[in-house]
Protein backbone atom coordinates (compact mmCIF):
# COMPACT_ATOMS: atom_id res chain seq x y z
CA UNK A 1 2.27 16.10 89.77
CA UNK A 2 3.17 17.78 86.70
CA UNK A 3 3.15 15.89 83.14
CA UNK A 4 3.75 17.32 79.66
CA UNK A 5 1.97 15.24 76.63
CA UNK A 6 3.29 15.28 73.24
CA UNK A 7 1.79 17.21 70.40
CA UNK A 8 0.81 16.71 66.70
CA UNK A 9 0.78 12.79 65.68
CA UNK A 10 2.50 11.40 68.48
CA UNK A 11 0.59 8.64 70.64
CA UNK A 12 -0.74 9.88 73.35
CA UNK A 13 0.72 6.92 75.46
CA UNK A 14 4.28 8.61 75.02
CA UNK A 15 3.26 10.82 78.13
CA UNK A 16 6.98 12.80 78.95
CA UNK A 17 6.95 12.78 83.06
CA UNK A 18 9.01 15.66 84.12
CA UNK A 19 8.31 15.44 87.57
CA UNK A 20 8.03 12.73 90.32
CA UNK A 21 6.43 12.73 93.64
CA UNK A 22 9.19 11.70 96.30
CA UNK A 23 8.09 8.15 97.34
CA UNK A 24 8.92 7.23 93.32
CA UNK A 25 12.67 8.53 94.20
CA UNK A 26 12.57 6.94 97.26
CA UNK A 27 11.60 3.84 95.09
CA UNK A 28 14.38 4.19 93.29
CA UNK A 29 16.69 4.97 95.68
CA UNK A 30 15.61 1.33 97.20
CA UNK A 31 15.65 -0.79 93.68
CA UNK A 32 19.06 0.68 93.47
CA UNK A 33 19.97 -0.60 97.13
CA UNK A 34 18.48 -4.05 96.87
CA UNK A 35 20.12 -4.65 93.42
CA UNK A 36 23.43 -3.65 95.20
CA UNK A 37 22.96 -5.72 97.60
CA UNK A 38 22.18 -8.36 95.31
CA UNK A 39 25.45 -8.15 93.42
CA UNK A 40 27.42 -7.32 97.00
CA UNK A 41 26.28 -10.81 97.40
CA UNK A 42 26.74 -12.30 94.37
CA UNK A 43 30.54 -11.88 94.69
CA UNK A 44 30.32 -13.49 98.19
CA UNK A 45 28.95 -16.61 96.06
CA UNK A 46 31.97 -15.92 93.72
CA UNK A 47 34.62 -15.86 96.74
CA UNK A 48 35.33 -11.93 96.65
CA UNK A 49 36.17 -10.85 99.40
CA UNK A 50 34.26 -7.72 100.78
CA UNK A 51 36.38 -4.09 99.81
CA UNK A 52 36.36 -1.15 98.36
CA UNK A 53 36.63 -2.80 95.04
CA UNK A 54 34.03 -5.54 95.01
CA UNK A 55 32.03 -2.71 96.21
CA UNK A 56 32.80 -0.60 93.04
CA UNK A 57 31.92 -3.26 90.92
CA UNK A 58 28.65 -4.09 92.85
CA UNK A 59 28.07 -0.12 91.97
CA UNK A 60 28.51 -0.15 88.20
CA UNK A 61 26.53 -3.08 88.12
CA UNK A 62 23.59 -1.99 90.10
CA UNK A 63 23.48 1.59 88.29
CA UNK A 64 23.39 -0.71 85.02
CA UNK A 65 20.73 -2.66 86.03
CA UNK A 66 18.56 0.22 86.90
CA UNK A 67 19.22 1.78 83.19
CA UNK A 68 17.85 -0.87 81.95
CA UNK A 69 14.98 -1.24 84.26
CA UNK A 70 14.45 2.42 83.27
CA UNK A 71 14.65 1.70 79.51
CA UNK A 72 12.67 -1.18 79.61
CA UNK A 73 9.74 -0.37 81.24
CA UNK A 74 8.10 1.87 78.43
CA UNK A 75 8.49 -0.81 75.78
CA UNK A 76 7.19 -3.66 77.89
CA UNK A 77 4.18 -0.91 78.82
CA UNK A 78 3.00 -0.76 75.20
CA UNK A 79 3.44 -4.41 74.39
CA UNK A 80 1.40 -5.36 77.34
CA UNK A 81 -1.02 -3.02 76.15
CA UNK A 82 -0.82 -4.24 72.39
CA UNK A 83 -1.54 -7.80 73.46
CA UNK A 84 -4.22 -7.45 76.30
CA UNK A 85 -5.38 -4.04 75.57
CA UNK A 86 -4.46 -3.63 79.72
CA UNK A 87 -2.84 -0.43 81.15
CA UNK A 88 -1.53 -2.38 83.97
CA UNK A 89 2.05 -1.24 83.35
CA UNK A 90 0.84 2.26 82.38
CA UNK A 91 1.94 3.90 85.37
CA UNK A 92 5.16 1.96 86.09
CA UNK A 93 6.11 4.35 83.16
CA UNK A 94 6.58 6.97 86.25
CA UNK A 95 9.44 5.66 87.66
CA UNK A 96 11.42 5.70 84.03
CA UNK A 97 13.19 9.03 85.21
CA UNK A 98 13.94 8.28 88.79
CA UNK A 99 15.56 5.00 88.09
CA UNK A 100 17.59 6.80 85.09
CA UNK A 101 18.79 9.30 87.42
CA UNK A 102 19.73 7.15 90.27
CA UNK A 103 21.39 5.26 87.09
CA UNK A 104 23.71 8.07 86.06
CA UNK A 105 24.65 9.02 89.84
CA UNK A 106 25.56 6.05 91.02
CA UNK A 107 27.64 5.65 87.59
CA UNK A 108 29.55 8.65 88.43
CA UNK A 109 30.13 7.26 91.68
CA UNK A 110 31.55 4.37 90.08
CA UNK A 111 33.57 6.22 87.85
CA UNK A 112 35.60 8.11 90.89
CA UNK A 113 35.65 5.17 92.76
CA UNK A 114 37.72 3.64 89.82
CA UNK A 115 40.14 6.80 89.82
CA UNK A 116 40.48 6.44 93.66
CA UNK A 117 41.34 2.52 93.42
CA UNK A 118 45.17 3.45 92.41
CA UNK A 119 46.62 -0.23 93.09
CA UNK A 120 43.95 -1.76 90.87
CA UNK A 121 43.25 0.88 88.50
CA UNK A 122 46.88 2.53 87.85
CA UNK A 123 47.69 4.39 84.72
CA UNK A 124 49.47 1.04 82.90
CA UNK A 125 45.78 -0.52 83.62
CA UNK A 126 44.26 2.51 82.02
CA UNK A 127 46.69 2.21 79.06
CA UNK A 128 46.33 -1.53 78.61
CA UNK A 129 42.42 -1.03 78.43
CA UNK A 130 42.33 2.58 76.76
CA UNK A 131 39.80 1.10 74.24
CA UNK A 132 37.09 0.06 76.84
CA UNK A 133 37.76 3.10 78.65
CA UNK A 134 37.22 5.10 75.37
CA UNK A 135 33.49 3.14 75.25
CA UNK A 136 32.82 3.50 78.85
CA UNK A 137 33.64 7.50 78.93
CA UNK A 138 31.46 7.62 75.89
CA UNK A 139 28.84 6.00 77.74
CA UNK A 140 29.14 7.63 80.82
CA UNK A 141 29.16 10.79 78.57
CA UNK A 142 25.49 9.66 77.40
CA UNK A 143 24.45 9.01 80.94
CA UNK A 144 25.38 11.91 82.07
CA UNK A 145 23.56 14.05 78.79
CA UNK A 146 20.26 12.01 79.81
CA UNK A 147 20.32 13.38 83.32
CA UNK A 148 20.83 16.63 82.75
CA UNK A 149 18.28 16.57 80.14
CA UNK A 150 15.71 15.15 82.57
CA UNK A 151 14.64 18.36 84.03
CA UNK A 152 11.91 20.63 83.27
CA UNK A 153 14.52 23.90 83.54
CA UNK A 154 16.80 22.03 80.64
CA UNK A 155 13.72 20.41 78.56
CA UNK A 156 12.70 24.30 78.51
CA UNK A 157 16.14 25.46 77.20
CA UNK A 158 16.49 22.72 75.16
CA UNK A 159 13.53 21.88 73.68
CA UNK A 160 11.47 18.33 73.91
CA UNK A 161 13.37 17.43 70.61
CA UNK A 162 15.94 17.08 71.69
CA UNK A 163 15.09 15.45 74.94
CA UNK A 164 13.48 12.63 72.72
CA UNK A 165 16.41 12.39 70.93
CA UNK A 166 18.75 12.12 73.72
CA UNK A 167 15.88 9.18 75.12
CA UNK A 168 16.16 7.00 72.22
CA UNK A 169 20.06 7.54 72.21
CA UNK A 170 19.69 5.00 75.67
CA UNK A 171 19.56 2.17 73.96
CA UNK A 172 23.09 3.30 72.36
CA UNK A 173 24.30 4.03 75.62
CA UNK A 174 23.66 0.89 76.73
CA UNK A 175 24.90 -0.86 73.73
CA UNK A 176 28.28 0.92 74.67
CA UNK A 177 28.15 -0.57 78.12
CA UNK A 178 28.30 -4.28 77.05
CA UNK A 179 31.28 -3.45 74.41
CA UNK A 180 32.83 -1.57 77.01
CA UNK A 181 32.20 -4.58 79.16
CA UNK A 182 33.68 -7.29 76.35
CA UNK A 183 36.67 -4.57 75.41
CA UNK A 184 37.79 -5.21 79.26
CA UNK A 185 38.47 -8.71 78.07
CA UNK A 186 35.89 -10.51 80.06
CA UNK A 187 34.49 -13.11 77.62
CA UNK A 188 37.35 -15.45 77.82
CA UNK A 189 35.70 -15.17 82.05
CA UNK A 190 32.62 -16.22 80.67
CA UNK A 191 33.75 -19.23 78.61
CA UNK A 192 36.44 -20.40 81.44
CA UNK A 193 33.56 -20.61 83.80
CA UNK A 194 30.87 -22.44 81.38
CA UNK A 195 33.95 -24.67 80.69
CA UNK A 196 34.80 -25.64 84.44
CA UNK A 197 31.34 -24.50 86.39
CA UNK A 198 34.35 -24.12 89.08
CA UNK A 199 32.01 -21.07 90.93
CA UNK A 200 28.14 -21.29 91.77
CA UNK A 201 27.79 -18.02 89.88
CA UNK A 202 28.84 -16.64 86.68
CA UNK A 203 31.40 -13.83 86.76
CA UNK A 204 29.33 -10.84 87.84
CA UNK A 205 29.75 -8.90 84.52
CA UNK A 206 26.98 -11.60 82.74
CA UNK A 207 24.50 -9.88 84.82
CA UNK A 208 24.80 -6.49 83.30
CA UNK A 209 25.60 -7.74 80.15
CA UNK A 210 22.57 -10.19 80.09
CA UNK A 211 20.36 -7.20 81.48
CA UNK A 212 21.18 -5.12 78.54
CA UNK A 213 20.57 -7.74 75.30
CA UNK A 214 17.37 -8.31 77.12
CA UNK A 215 16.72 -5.23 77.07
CA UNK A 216 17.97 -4.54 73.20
CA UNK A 217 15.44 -7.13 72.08
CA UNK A 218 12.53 -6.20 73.79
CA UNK A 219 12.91 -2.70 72.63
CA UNK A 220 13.30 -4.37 69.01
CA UNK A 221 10.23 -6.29 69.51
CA UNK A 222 8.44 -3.20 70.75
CA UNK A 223 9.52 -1.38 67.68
CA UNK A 224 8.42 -4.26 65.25
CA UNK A 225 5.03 -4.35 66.95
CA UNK A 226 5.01 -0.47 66.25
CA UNK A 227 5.62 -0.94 62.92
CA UNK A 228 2.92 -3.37 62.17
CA UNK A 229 0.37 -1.50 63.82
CA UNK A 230 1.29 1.50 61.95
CA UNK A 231 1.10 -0.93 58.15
CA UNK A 232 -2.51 -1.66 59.44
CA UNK A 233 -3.42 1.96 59.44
């Protein structure tokens, strides 16, 4: 089980995993599954029909959640061990770079299965929603940077620099996910369905969407605790 620890002033806590035994991509092969499953589901509860489509969307959805499961966990590590001096969530850490990985595949399935879908996805759809496209390629773009960055071979060409760089850059990534989200003109979904309650669920694009400000402001609290800790010194 290889591990390479940071240098110079860095916390020693910011432990960069570069490899992962196969049971934690096995893991994430089945957090991915379940959470498809989930929102396979969901859209059952919604009254989608089962097809290729509902599928697609169950895709994007469960690739999103598992960013930012992967994201999360290393802020919600160091707050736990701020406020109970615990590493109990110390070596969830390990599974930050499976569940990214499994993240940007399963977005680039998504992202071919939306080319493929012709009669729902044709190029006056494309043209009508160029702008979330535009937000979604970028983010894709940044998915797709992340996992090629994640192995040792490219870390070693590259440099840990910029493999921190490219880390912190998630949280951008996912930012781009929720406008590319709103840019597909699915808040006036959200409001019609708060207004009428007409379906037991939500429209399934709140779960992503939710997923990710959580997200966002945990990573802001982590970064405030940080920075207090660092005032005391």
């Amino acid at each position: 089980m290889k591990t390479e620890k940071p240098r110079g002033k860095e916390r020693p806590h910011t432990t960069m995993i570069m490899a992962n035994s196969t049971l934690e991509w096995i893991a994430a092969l089945v957090v991915f599954a379940v959470l498809f499953a989930f929102m396979w589901e969901y859209h059952r509860w919604r009254d989608r029909p089962f097809s290729l489509f509902t599928a697609n969307k169950a895709t994007a959805i469960a690739a999103s959640l598992c960013f930012c499961i992967a994201l999360i966990l290393g802020p919600v590590s160091r707050i736990t061990r701020r406020l109970t001096r615990s590493g109990l969530l110390t070596r969830a850490v390990r599974f930050r770079r499976p569940l990214a990985c499994t993240a940007a595949f399963f977005m680039t399935v998504h992202l071919f299965l939306s080319l493929l879908l012709v009669e729902k996805f044709d190029l006056a759809y494309f043209a009508d929603h160029c702008l979330s496209w535009i937000f979604g390629s970028l983010a894709f773009g940044g998915l797709l940077a992340m996992w090629i960055l994640s192995y040792p071979a490219a870390v070693r060409r590259r440099g840990i620099e910029v493999w921190k760089r490219a880390h912190h850059m998630g949280y951008i990534f996912l930012t781009l996910i929720v406008i590319h989200i709103v840019c597909l003109g699915k808040v006036p979904n959200w409001l019609r369905w708060l207004e009428t309650l007409d379906k037991p669920v939500p429209p399934g694009t709140t779960v992503p969407s939710a997923a990710i400000v959580l997200t966002l402001i945990v990573r802001l609290v982590d970064a405030l605790g940080k920075g207090k800790e660092t005032s005391q010194t």
